[in-house]
Protein backbone atom coordinates (compact mmCIF):
# COMPACT_ATOMS: atom_id res chain seq x y z
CA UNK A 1 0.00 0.00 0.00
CA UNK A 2 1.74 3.26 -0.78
CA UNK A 3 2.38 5.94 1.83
CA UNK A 4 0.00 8.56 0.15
CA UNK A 5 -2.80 6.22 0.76
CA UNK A 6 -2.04 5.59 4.51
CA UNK A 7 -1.28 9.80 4.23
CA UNK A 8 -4.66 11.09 2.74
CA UNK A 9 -6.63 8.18 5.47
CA UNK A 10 -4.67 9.76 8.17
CA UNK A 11 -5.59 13.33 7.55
CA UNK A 12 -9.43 12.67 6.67
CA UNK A 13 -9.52 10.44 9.98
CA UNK A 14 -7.94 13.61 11.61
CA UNK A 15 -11.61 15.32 10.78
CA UNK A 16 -12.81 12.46 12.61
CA UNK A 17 -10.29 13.49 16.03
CA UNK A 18 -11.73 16.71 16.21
CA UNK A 19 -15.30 14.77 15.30
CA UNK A 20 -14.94 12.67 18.35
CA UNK A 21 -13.79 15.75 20.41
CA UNK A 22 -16.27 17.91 19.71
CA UNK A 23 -18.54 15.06 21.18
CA UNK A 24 -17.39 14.27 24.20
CA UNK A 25 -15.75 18.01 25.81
CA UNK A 26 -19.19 19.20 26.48
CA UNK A 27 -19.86 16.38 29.11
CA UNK A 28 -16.84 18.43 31.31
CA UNK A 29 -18.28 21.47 30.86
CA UNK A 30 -22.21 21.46 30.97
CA UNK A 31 -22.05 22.28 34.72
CA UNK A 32 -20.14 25.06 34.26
CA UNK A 33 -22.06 26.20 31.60
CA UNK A 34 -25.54 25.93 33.67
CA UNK A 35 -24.37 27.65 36.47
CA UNK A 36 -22.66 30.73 34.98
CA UNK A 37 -25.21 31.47 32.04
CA UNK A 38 -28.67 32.60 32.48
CA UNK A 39 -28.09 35.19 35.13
CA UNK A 40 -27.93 34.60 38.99
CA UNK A 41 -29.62 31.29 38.60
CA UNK A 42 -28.54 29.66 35.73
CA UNK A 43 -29.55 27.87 33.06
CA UNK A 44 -32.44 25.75 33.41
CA UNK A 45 -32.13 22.05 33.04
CA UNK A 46 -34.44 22.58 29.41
CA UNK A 47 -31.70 25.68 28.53
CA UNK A 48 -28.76 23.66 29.27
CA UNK A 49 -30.60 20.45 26.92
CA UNK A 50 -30.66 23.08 24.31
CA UNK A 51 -27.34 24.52 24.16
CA UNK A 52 -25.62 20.85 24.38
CA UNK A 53 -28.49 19.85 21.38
CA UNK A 54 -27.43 22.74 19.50
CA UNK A 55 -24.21 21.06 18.34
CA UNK A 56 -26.34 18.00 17.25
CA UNK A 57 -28.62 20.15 15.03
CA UNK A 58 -25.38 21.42 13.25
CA UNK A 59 -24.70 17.91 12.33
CA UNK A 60 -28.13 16.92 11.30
CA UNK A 61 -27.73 19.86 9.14
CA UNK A 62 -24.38 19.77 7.84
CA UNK A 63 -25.04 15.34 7.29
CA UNK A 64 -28.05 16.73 5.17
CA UNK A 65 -26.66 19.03 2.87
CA UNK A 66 -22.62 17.33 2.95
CA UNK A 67 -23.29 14.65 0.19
CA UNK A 68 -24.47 17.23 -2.42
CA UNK A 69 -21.80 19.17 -2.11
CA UNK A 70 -19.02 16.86 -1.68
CA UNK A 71 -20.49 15.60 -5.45
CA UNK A 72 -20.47 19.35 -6.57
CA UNK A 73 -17.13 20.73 -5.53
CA UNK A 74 -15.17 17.55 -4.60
CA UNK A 75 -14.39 15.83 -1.32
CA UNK A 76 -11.43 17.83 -0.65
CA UNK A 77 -12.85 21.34 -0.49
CA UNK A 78 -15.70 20.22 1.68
CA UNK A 79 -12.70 18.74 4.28
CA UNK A 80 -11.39 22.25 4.03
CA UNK A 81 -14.53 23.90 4.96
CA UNK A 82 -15.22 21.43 7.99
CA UNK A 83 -11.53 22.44 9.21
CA UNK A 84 -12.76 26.33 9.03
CA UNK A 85 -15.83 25.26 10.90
CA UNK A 86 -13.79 23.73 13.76
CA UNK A 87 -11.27 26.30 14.19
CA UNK A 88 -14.31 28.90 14.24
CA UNK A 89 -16.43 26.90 16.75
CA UNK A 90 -13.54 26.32 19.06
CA UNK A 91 -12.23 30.07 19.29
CA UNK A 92 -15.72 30.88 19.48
CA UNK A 93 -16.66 28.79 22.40
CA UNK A 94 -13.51 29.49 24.11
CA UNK A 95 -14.21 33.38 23.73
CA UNK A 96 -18.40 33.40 24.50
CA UNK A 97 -19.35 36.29 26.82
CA UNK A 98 -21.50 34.69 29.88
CA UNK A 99 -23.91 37.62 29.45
CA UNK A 100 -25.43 35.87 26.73
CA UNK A 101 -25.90 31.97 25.91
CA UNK A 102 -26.60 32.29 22.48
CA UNK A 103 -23.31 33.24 20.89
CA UNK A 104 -22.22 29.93 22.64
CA UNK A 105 -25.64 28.33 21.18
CA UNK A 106 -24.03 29.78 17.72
CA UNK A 107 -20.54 28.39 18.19
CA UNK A 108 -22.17 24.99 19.32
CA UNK A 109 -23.83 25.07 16.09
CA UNK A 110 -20.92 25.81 13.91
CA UNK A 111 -18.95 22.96 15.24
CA UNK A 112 -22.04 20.66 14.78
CA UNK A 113 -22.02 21.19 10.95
CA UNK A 114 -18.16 20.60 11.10
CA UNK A 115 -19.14 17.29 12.84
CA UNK A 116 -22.34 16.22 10.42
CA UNK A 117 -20.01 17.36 7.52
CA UNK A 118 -16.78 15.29 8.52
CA UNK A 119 -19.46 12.15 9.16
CA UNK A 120 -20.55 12.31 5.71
CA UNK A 121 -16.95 13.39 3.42
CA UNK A 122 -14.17 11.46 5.36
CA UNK A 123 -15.76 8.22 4.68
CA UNK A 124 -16.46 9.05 1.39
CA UNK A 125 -13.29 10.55 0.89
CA UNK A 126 -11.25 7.36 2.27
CA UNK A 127 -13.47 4.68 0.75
CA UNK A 128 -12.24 6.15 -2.60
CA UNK A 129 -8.65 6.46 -2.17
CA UNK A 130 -8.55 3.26 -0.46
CA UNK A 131 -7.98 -0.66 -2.32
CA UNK A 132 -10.57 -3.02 -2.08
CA UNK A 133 -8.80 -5.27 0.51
CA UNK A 134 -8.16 -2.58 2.92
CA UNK A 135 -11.19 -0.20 2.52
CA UNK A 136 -12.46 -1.57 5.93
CA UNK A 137 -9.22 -1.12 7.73
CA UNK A 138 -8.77 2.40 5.87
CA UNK A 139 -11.78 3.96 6.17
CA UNK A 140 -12.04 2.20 10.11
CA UNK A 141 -9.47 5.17 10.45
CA UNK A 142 -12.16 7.53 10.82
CA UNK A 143 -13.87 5.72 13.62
CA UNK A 144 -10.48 5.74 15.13
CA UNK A 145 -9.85 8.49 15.54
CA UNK A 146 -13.59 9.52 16.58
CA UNK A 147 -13.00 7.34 19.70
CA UNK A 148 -9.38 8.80 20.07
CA UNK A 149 -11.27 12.30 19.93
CA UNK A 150 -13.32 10.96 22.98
CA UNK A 151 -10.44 9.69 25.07
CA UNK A 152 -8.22 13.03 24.28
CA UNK A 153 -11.28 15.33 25.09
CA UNK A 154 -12.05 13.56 28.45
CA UNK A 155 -8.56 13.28 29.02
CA UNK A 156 -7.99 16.65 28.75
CA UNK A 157 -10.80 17.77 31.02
CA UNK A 158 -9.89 15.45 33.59
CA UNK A 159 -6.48 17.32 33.37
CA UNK A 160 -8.30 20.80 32.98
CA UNK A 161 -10.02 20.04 36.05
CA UNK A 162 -7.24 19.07 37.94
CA UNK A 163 -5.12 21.59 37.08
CA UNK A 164 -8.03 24.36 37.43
CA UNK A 165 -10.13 22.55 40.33
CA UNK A 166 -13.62 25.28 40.55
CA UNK A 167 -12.07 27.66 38.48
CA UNK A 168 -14.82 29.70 36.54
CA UNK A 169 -12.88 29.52 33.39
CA UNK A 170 -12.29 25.99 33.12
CA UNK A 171 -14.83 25.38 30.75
CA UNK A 172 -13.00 27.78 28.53
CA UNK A 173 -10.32 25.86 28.22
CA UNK A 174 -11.77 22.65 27.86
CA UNK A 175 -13.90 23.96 24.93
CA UNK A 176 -11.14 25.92 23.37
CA UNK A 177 -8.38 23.00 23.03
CA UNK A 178 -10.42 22.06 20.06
CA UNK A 179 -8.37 24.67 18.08
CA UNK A 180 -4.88 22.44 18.07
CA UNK A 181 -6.24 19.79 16.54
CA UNK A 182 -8.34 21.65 14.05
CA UNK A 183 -5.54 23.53 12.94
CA UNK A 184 -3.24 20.74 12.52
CA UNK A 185 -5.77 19.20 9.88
CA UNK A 186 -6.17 22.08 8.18
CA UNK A 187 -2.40 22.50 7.80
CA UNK A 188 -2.12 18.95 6.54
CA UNK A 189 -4.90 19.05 4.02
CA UNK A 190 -2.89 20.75 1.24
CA UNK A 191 -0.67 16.98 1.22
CA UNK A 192 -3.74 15.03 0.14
CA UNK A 193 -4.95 14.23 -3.40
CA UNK A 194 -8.76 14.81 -4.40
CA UNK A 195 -9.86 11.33 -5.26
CA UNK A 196 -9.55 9.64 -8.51
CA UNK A 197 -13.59 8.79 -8.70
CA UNK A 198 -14.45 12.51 -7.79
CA UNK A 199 -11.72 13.62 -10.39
CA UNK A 200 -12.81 11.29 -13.43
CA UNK A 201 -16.86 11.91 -12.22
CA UNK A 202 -16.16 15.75 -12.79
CA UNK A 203 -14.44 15.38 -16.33
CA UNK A 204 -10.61 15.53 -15.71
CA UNK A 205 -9.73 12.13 -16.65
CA UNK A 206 -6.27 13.29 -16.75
CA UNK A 207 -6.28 13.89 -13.41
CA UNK A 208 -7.98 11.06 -12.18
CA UNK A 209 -5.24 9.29 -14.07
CA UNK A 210 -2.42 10.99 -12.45
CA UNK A 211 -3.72 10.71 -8.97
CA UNK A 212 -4.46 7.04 -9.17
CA UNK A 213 -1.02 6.08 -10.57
CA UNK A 214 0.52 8.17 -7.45
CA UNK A 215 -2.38 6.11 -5.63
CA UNK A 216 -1.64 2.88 -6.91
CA UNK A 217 1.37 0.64 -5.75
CA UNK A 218 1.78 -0.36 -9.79
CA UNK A 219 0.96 0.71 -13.14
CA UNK A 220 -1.06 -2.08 -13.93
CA UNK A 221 -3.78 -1.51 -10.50
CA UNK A 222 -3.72 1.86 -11.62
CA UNK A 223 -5.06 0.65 -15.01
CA UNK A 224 -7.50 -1.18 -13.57
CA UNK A 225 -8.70 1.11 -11.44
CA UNK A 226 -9.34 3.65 -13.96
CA UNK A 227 -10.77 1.31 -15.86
CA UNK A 228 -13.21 0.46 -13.54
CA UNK A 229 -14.18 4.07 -12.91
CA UNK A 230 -14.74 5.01 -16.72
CA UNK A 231 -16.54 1.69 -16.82
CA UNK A 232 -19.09 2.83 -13.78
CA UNK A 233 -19.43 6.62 -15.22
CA UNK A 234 -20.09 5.26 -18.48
CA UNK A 235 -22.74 3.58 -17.65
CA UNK A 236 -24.36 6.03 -15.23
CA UNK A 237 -24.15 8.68 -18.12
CA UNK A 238 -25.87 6.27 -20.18
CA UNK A 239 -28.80 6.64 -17.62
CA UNK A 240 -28.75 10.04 -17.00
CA UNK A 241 -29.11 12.15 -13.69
CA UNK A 242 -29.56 9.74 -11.36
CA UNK A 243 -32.68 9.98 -8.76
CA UNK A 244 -32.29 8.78 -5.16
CA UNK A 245 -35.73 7.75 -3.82
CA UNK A 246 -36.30 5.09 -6.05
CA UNK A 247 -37.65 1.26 -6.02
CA UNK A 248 -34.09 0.17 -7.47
CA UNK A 249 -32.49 1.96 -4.30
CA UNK A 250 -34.69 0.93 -1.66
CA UNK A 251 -32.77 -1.60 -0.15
CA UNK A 252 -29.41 0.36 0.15
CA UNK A 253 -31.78 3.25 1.62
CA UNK A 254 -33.65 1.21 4.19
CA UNK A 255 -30.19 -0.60 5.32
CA UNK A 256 -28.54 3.16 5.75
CA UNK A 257 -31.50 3.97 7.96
CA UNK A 258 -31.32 0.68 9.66
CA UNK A 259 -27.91 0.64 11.17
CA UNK A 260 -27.90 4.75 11.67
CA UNK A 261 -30.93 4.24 13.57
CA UNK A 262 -29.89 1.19 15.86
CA UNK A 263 -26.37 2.77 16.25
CA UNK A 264 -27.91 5.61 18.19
CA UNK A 265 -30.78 3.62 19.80
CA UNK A 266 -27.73 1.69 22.22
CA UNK A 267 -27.82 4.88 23.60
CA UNK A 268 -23.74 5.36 22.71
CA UNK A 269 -24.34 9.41 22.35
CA UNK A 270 -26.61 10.08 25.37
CA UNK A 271 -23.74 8.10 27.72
CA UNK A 272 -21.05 9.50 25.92
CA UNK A 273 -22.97 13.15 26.50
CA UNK A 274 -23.54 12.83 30.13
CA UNK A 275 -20.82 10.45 31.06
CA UNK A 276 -19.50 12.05 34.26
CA UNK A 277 -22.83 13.01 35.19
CA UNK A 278 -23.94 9.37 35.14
CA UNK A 279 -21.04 8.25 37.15
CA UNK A 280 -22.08 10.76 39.74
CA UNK A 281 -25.80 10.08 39.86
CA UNK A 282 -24.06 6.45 40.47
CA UNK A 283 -22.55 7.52 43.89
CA UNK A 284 -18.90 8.57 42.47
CA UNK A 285 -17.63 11.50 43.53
CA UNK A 286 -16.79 14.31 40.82
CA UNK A 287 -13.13 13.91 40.35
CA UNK A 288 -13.48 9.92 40.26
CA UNK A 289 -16.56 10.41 37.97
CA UNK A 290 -14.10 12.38 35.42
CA UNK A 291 -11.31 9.39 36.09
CA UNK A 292 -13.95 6.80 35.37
CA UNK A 293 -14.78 8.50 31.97
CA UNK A 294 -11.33 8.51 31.06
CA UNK A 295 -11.34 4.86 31.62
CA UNK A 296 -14.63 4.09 29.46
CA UNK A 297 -12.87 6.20 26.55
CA UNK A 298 -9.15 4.14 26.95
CA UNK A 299 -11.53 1.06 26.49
CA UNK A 300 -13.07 2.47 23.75
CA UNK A 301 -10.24 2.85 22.01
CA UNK A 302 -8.76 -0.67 22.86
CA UNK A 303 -12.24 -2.59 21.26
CA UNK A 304 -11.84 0.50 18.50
CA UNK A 305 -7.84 -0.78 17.45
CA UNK A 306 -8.99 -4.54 18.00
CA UNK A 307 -11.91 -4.55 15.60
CA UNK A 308 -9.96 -2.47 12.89
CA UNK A 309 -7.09 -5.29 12.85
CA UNK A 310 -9.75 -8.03 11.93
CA UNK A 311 -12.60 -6.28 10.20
CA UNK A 312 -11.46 -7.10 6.72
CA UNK A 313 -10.99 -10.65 7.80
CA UNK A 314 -13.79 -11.28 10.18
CA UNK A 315 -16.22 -9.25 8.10
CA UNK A 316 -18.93 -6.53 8.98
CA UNK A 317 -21.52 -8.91 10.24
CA UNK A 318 -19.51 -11.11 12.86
CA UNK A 319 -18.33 -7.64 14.12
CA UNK A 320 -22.04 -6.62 14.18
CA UNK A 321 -23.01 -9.84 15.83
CA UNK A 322 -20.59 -9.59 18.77
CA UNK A 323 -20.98 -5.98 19.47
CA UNK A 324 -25.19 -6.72 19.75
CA UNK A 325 -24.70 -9.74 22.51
CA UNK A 326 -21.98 -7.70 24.16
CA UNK A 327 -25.04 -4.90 24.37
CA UNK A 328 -27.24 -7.02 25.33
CA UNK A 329 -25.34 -8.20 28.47
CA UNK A 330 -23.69 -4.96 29.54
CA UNK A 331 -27.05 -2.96 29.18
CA UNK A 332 -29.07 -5.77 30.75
CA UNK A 333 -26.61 -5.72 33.74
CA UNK A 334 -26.68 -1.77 33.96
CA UNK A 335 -30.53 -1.64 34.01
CA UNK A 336 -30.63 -4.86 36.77
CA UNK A 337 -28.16 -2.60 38.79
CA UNK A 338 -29.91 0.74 38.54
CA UNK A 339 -33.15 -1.37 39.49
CA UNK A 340 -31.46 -2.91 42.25
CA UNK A 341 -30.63 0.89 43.79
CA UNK A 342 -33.60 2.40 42.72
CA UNK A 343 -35.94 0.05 44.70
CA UNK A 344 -36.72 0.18 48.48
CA UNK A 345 -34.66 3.53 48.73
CA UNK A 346 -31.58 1.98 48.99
CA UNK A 347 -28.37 4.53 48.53
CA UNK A 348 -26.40 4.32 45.52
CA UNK A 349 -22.25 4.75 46.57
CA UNK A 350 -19.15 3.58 45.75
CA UNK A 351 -19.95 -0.21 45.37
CA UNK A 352 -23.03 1.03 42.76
CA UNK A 353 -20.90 2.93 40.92
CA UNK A 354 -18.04 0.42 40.53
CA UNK A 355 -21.07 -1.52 38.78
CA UNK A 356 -21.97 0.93 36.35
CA UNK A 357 -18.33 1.82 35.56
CA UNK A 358 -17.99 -2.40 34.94
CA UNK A 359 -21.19 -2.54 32.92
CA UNK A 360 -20.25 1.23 30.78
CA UNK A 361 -16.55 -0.65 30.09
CA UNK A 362 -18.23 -3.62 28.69
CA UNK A 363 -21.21 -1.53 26.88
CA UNK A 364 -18.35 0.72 25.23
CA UNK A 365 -16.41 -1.75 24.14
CA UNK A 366 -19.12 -3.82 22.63
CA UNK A 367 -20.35 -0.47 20.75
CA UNK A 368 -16.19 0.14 19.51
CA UNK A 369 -16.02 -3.47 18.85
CA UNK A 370 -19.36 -3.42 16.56
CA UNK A 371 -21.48 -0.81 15.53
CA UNK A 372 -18.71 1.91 15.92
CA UNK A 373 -16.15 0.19 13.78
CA UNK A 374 -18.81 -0.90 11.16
CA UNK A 375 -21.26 1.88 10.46
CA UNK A 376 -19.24 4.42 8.99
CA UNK A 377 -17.35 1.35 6.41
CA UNK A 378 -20.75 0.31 5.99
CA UNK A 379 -22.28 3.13 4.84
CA UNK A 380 -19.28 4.34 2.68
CA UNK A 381 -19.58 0.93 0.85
CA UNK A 382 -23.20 0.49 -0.01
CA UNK A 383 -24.83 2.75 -2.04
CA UNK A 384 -23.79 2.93 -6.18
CA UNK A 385 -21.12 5.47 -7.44
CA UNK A 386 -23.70 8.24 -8.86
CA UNK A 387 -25.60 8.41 -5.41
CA UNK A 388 -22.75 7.75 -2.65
CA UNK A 389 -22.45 10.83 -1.62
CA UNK A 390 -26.51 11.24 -0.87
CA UNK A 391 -26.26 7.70 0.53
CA UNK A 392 -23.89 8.40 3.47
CA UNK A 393 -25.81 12.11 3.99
CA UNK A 394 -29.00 10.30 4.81
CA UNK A 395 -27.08 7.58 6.81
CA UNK A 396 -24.97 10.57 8.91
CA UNK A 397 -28.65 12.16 8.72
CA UNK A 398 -30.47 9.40 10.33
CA UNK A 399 -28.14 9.21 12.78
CA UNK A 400 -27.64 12.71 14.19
CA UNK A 401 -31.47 13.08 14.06
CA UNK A 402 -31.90 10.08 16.40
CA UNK A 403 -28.63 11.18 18.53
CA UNK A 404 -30.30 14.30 19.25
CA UNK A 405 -33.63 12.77 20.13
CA UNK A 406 -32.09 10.37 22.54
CA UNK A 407 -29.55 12.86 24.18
CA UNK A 408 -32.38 15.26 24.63
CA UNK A 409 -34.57 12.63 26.09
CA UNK A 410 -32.12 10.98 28.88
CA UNK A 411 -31.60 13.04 31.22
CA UNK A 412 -35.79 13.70 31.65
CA UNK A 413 -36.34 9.75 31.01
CA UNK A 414 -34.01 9.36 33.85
CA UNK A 415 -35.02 12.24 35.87
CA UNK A 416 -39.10 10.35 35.59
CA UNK A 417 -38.18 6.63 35.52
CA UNK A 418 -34.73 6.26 36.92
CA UNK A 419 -31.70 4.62 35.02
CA UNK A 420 -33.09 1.48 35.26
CA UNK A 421 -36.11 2.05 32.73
CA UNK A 422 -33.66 4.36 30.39
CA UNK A 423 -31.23 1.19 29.99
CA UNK A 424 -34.05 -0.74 29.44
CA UNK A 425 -35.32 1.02 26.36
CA UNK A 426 -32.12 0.72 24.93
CA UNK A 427 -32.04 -3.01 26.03
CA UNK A 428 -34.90 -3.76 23.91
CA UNK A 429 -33.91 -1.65 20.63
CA UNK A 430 -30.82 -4.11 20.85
CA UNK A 431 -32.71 -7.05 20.87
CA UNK A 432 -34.12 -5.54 17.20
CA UNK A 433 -30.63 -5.06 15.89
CA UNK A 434 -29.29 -8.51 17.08
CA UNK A 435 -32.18 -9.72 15.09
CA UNK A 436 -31.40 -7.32 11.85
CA UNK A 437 -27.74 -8.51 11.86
CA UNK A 438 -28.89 -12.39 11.52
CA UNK A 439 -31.87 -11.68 9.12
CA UNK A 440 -31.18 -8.62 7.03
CA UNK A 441 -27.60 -7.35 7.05
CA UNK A 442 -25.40 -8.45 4.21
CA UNK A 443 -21.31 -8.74 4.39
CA UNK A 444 -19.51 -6.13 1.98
CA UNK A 445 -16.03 -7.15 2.85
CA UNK A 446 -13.52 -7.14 0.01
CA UNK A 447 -16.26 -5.73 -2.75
CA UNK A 448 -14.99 -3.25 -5.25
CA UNK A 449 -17.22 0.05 -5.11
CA UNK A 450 -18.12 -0.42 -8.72
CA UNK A 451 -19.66 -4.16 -8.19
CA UNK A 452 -21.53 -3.24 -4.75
CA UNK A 453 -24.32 -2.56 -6.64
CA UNK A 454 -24.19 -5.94 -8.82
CA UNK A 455 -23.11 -7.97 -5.26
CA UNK A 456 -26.06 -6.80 -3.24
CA UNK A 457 -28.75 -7.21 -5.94
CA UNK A 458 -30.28 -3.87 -6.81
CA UNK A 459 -32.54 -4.00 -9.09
CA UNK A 460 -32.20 -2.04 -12.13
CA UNK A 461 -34.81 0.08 -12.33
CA UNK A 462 -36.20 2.38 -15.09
CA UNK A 463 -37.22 4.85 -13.13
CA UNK A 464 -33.84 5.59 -10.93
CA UNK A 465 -32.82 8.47 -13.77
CA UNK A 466 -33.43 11.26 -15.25
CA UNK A 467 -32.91 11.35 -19.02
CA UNK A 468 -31.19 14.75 -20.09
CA UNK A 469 -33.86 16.60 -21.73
CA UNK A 470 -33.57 16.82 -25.46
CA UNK A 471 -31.54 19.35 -27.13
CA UNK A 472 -34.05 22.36 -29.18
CA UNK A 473 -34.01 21.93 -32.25
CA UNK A 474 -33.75 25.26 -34.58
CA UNK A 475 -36.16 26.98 -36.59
């Protein structure tokens, strides 16, 4: 495999660093945030759901409208703009006046299109630089990195916190560290190619031709390559603009919105949101609640750097498989422990939240191990050359929609019902997955992009185009 491949991976899984950052910082800081905005007495618990959701409506919006433009102006100029958003959001944050909560409501925002955005391009971006045989491992980069993100940014609070203890403006810093990082990528973007597919799609063959030879590790994979993508765009042009929402697509389209929608319905954002905050309502104290989430992000990354070393072997599925029993235990035990303490008024402490640090270790890693290694590959593999970039916008879109429903709704469903009846719900969407993995979910291992189509038996059908119109004749 030739460095510039392992290169241009590395700096598109960078977007996914800042990605996982961005994710995980505001679980340090939402205290902070409540009790120094909105006057003498705060935000309210509804104000403080708000500004942490605002992030999460960036990326619903920037997931929706990422694909099209990645197809109009190229992957590489959207990974520019999505390092401009991060630097922005992060000096922004960093720099919010407390008078106010809706400059840091703006900020939030900013950095949630960054996020939605990165979701949607670096995929798409590495699953066409990448070969065939190591697209999983490649593109697994992103997801990586995500989970580094997480472990850096609760890492760094942890240190933040130590370092500053009550200070008012710790939350600065923890907010505005996303800036290194964010720079860094944008600094290393100019060393990356555009992508052959994007190149040839776009009319610069010669390009494309040049890039994948620099691409390729001979002449001869270059050769093919090319020929496969003239091959493809040939026979897309043949069937003019291509629609989305079509009976030929349907099955790509419902098995995008299938494993966006069960990824978030573990509940992986809504723990990974409130982390600390769960560990304390679990009898920790603060500073061994922000320990304990540095802990669930080091295993993260562990199950994250296991699963990317066998997923081209193993396969999609098997990963799938093992990350829905290893959900099924760890949120089964979680909910049987939270019932345990919630009953006869019995005292949740140290012993309690021991168990819910053991049960998060072994839900996190089952999520790295599974879902988070596979949905990202998944969805960059799937859908057909002339709609991939729409393809992984409704998958990202699908599941920021649902990550923002279900980080809204925990801390109120626990709040009501207790933890018990929150890890419950996700217990039973689980079951549903487990179920989709064995009856519905097919293995894309090793596939050239151009033969997905052919592999997972889409139908041809006449009405997935638009014909050009015909050109006016003259009078």
């Amino acid at each position: 495999m030739q460095a510039l491949v392992i290169r241009s991976a590395v700096v598109a899984a960078t977007g996914g660093l800042i990605f996982g950052f961005d994710t995980a910082v505001i679980s340090g800081a939402e205290k902070q945030i409540q009790e120094q905005f909105g006057g003498p007495d705060g935000l309210s618990d509804a104000q403080l759901g708000f500004t942490v959701t605002t992030a999460l409506i960036g990326t619903i919006i920037g997931a929706l409208v990422t694909g099209r433009l990645a197809d109009r102006f190229g992957r590489k100029k959207v990974l520019y703009t999505i390092g401009v958003l991060y630097v922005v959001s992060a000096v922004g944050c960093a720099l919010a006046p407390t008078s106010t909560v809706e400059l840091l409501q703006l900020f939030r925002f900013l950095g949630g299109l960054g996020i939605g955005a990165s979701s949607v391009c670096a995929p798409i971006y590495t699953a066409e630089i990448a070969p065939p045989k190591h697209r999983g491992r490649l593109v697994g980069l992103v997801q990586f990195n995500i989970v580094l993100g997480i472990l850096v940014a609760y890492a760094s609070n942890a240190i933040i916190r130590t370092v500053m203890g009550d200070d008012p403006n710790a939350w600065r810093w923890m907010l505005g560290v996303m800036v290194v990082p964010a720079a860094l990528f944008l600094v290393m973007l100019p060393t990356v190619p555009e992508t052959p597919r994007w190149l040839a799609a776009s009319g610069d063959i010669a390009a494309a031709r040049a890039t994948s030879e620099r691409l390729c590790s001979t002449q001869a994979e270059a050769d093919e390559q090319m020929q496969e993508i003239e091959e493809s765009l040939a026979a897309e042009s043949g069937r003019g603009k291509a629609r989305f929402y079509t009976r030929g697509h349907r099955k790509v389209i419902l098995l995008a919105i299938a494993i966006a929608f069960f990824n978030q319905m573990s509940g992986i954002n809504a723990i990974l949101y409130y982390a600390p905050r769960v560990m304390q309502d679990a009898g920790a104290s603060t500073n061994a609640a922000y320990l304990m989430s540095v802990a669930v992000g080091v295993m993260n990354l562990i199950a994250t750097m296991a699963a990317l070393t066998v997923i081209d072997r193993l396969g999609r599925r098997r990963l799938m498989l093992v990350g829905s029993v290893g959900y099924l235990i760890s949120l089964g035990f979680m909910a049987s422990v939270m019932f345990y303490y919630e009953s006869d008024g019995r005292s949740f402490n140290s012993t309690s939240s021991i168990l819910v640090l053991l049960g998060l270790m072994v839900f996190i890693a089952s999520h790295a191990f599974g879902q988070g290694a596979v949905i990202w590959v998944f969805l960059s593999e799937i859908f057909p050359n002339r709609i991939r970039g729409q393809g992984q916008s409704l998958g990202s879109l699908t599941h920021w929609v649902w990550a923002a429903i279900t980080s809204f709704a925990f801390p109120p469903i626990i709040g009501a019902f207790g933890g018990g009846v929150a890890f419950s719900i996700f217990f039973g969407f689980m079951v549903l997955q487990l179920l989709w993995v064995i009856k519905v979910m097919p293995e894309t291992k090793g596939i050239p992009l151009e033969e997905m189509a052919d592999r997972l038996g889409l139908d041809s059908d006449p009405d997935d185009a638009v014909s050009d119109p015909p050109a006016a004749k003259g009078h």
